[in-house]
PDB file of N, CA and C in Angstrom:
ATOM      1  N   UNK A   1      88.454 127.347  77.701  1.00  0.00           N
ATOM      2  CA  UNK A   1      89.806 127.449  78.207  1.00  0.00           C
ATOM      3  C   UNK A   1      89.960 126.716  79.533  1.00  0.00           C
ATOM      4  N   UNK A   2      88.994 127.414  80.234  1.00  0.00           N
ATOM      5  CA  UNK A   2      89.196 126.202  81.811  1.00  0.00           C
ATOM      6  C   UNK A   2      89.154 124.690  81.438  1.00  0.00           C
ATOM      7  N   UNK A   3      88.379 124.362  80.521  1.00  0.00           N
ATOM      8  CA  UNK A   3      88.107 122.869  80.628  1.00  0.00           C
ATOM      9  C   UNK A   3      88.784 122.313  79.637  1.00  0.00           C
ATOM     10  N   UNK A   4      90.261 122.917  78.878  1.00  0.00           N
ATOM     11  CA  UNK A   4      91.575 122.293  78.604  1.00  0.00           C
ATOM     12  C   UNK A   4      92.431 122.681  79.306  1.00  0.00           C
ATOM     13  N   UNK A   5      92.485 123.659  80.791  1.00  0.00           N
ATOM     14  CA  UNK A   5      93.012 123.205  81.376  1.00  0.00           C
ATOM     15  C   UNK A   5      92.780 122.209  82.732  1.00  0.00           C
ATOM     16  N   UNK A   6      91.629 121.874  82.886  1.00  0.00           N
ATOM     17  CA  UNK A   6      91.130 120.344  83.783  1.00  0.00           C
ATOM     18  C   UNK A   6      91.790 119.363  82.883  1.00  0.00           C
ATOM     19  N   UNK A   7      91.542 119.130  81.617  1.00  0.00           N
ATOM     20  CA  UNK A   7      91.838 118.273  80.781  1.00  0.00           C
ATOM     21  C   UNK A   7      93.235 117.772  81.042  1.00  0.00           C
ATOM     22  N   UNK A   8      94.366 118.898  80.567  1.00  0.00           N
ATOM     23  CA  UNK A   8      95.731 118.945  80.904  1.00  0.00           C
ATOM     24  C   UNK A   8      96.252 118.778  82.394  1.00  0.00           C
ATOM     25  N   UNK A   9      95.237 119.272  83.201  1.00  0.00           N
ATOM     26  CA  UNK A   9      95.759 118.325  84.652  1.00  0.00           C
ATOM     27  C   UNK A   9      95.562 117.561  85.069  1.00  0.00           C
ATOM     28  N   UNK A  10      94.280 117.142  84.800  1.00  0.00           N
ATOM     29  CA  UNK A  10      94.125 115.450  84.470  1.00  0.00           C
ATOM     30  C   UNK A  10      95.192 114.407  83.891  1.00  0.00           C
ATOM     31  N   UNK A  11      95.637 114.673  82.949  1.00  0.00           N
ATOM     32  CA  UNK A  11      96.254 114.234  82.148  1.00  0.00           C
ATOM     33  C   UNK A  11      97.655 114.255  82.652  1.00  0.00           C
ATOM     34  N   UNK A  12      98.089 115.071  82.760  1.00  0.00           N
ATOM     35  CA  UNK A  12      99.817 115.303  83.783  1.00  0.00           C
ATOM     36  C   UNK A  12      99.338 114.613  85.086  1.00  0.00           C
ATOM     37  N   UNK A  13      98.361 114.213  86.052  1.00  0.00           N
ATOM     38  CA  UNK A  13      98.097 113.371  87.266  1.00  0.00           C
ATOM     39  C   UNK A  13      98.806 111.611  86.664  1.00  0.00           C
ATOM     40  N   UNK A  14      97.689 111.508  85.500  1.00  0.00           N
ATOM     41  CA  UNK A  14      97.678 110.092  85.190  1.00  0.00           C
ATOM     42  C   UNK A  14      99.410 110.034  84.921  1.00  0.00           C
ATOM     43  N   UNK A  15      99.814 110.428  83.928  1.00  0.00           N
ATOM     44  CA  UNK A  15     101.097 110.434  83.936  1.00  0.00           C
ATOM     45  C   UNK A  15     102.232 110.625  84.263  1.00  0.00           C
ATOM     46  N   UNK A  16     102.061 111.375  85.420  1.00  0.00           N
ATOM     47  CA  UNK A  16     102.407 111.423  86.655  1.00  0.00           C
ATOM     48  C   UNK A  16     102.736 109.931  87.610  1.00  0.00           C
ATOM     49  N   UNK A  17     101.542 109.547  87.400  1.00  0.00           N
ATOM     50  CA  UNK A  17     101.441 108.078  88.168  1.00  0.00           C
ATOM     51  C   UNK A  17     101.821 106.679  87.252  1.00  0.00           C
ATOM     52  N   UNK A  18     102.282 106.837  86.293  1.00  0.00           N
ATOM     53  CA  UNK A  18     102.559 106.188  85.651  1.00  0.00           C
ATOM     54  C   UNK A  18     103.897 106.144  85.641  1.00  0.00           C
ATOM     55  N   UNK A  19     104.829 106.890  84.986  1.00  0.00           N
ATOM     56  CA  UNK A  19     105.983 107.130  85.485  1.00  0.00           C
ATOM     57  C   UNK A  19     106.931 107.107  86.969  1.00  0.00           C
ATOM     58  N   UNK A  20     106.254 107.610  87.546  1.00  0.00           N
ATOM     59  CA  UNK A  20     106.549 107.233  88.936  1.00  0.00           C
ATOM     60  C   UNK A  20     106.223 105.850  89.596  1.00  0.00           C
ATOM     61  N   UNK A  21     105.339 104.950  89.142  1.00  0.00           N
ATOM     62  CA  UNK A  21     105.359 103.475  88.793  1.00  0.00           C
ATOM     63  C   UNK A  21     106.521 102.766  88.686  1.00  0.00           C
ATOM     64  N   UNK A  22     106.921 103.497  87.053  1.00  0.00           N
ATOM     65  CA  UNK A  22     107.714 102.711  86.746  1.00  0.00           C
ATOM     66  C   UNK A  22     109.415 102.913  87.321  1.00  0.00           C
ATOM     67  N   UNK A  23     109.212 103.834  87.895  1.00  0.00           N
ATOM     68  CA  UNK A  23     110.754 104.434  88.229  1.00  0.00           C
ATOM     69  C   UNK A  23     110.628 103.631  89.883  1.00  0.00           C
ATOM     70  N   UNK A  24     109.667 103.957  90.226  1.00  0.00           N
ATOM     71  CA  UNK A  24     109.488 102.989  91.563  1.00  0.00           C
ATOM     72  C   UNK A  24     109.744 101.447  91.759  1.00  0.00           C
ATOM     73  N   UNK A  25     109.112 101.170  90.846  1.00  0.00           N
ATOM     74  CA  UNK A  25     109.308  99.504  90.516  1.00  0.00           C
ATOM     75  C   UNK A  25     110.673  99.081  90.626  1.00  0.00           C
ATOM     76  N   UNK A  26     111.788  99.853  89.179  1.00  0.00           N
ATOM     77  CA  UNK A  26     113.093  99.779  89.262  1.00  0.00           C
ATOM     78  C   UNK A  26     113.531 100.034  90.567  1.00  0.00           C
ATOM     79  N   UNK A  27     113.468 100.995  91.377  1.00  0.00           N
ATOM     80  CA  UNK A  27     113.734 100.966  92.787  1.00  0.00           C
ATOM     81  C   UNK A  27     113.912  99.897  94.125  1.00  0.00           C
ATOM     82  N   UNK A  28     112.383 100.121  93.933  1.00  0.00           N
ATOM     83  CA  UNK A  28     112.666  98.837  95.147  1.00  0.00           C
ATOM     84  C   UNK A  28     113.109  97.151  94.474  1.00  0.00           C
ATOM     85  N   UNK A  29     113.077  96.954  93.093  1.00  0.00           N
ATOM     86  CA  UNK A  29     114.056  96.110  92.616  1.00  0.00           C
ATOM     87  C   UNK A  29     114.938  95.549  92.676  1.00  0.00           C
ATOM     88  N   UNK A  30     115.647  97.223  93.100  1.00  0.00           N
ATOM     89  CA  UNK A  30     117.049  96.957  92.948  1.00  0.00           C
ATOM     90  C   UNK A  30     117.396  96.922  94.585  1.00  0.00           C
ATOM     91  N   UNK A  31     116.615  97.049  95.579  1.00  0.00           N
ATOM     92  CA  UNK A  31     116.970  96.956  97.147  1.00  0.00           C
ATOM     93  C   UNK A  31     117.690  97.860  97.757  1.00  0.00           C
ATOM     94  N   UNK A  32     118.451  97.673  98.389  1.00  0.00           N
ATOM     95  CA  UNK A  32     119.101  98.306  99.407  1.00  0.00           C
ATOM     96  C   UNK A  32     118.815  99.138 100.218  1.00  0.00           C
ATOM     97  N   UNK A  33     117.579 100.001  99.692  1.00  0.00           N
ATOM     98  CA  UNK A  33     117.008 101.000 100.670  1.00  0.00           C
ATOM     99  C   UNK A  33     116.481 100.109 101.978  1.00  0.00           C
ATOM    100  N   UNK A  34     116.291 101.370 103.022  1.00  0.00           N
ATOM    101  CA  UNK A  34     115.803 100.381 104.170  1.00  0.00           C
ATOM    102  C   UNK A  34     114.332 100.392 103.908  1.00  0.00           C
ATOM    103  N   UNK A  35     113.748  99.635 104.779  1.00  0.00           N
ATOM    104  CA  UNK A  35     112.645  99.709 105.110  1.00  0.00           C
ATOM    105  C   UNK A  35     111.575 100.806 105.103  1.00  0.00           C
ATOM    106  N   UNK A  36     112.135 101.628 105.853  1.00  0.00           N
ATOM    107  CA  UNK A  36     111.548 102.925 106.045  1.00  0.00           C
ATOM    108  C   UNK A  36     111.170 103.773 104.621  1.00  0.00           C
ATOM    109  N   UNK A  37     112.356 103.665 103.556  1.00  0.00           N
ATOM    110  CA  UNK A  37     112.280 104.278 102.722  1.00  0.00           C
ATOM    111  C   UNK A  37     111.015 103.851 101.720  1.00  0.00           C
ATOM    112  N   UNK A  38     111.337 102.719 102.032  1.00  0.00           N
ATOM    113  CA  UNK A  38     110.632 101.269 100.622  1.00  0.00           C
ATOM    114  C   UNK A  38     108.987 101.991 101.675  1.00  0.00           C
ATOM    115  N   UNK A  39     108.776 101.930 102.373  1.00  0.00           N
ATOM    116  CA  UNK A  39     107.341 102.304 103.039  1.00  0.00           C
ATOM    117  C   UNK A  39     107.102 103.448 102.608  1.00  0.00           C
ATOM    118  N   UNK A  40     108.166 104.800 102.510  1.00  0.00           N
ATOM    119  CA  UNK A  40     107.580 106.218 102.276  1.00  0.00           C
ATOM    120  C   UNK A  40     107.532 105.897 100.331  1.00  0.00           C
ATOM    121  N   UNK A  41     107.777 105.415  99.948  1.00  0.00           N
ATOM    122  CA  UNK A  41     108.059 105.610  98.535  1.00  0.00           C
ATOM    123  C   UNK A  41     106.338 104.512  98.082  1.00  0.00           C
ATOM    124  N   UNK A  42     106.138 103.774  98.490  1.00  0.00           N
ATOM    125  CA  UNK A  42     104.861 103.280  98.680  1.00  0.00           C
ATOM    126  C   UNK A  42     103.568 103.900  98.782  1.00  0.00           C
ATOM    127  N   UNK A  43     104.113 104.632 100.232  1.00  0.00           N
ATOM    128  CA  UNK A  43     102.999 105.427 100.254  1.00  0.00           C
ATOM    129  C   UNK A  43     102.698 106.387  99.660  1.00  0.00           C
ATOM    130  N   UNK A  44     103.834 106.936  98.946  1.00  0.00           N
ATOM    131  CA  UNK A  44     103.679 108.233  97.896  1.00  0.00           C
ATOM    132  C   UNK A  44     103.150 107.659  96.668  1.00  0.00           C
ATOM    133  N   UNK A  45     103.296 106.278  96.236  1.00  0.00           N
ATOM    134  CA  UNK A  45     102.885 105.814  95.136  1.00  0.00           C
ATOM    135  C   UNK A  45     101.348 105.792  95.331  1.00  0.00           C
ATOM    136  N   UNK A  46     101.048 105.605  96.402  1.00  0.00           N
ATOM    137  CA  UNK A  46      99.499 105.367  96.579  1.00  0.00           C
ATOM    138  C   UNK A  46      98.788 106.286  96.465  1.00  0.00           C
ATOM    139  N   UNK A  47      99.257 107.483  97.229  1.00  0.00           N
ATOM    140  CA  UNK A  47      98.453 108.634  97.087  1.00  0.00           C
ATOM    141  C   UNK A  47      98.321 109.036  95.516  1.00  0.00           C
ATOM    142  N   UNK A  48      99.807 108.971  94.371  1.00  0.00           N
ATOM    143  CA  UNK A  48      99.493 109.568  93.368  1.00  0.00           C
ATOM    144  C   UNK A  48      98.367 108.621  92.633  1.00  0.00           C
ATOM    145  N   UNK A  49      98.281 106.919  92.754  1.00  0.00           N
ATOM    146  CA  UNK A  49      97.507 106.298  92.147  1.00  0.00           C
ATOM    147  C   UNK A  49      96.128 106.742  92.659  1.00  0.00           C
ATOM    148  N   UNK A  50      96.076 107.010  94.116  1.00  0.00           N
ATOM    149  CA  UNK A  50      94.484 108.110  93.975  1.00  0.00           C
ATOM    150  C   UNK A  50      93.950 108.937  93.426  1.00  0.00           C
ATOM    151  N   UNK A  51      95.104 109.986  93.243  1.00  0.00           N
ATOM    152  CA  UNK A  51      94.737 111.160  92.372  1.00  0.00           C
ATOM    153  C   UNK A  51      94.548 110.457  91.008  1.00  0.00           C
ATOM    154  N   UNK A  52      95.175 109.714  90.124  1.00  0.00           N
ATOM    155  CA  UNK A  52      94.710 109.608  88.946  1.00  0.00           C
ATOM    156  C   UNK A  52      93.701 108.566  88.559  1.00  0.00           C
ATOM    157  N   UNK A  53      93.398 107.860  89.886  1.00  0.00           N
ATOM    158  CA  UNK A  53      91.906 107.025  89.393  1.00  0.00           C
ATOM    159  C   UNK A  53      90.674 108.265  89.812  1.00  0.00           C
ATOM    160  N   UNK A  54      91.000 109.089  90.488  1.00  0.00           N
ATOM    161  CA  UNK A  54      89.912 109.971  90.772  1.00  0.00           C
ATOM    162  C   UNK A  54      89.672 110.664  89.266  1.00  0.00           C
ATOM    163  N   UNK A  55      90.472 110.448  87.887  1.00  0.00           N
ATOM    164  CA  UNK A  55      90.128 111.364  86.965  1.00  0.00           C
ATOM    165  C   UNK A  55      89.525 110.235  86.005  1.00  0.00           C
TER     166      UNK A  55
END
């Protein structure tokens, strides 16, 4: 039981970061945010791409 649920949070990380990829991408795409934003939305992308190469 524990080790389908590691499995399943593993799994919701990666896809997690995947999705948020792609919704990000469209984002700063499309511009207008400032600077500041386009940096915090970056850096949130990074951290989640940590968590899911760590699995």
């Amino acid at each position: 039981m524990a080790a389908r649920l590691a499995y399943l949070l593993d799994h919701e990380r990666v896809e997690s970061a995947v999705v948020d990829a792609v919704r990000y991408r469209k984002q700063l795409g499309q511009g207008g945010a400032d600077a500041a934003a386009d940096a915090a939305s970056v850096a949130g992308m990074a951290g989640k791409l940590r968590l899911a190469q760590s699995v």
